[in-house]
Protein backbone atom coordinates (compact mmCIF):
# COMPACT_ATOMS: atom_id res chain seq x y z
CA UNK A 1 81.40 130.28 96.48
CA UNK A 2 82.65 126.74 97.00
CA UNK A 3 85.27 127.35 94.27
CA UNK A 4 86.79 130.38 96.00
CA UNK A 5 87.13 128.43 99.28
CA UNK A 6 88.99 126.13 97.60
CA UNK A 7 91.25 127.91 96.02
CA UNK A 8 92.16 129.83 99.22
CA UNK A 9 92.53 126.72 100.92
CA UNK A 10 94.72 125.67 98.20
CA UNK A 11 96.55 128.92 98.49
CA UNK A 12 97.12 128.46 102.30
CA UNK A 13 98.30 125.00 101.94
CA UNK A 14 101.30 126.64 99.38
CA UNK A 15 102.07 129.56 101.93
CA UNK A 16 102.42 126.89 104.37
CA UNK A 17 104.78 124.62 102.82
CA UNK A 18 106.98 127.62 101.40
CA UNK A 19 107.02 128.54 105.17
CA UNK A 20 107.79 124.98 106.22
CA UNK A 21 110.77 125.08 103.31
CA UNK A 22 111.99 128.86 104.66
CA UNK A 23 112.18 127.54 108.35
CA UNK A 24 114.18 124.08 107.25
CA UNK A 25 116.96 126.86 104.80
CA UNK A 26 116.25 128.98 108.34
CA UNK A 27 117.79 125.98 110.03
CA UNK A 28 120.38 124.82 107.56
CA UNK A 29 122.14 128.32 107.72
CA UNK A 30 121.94 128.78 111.82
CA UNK A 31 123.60 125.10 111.63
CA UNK A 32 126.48 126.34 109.28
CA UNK A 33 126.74 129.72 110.94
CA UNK A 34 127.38 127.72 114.63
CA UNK A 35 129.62 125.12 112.91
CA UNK A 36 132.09 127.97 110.71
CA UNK A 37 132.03 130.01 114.48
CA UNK A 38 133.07 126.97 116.26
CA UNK A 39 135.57 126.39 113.30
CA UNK A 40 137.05 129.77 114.16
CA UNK A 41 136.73 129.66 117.68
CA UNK A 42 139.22 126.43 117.76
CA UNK A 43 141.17 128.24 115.65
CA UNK A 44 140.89 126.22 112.17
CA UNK A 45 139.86 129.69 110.02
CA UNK A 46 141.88 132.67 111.06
């Protein structure tokens, strides 16, 4: 019984670092998407 708690602790610790590395891509890609519209806003991409 001990075993299986550990494992699905172990299991929630992955699922909440692969959440933890989706929300920092999550981030990365909002940050690009603001800087390429504020590239095109000024007018630098047409």
């Amino acid at each position: 019984m001990l075993a299986i708690g550990y494992w699905l602790l172990a299991i929630g610790y992955w699922l909440l670092a692969i959440g933890y590395w989706l929300l920092a891509i999550g981030y990365w890609l909002l940050a690009i998407g603001y800087w390429l519209l504020a590239l095109c806003c000024q007018g630098y991409i047409s």
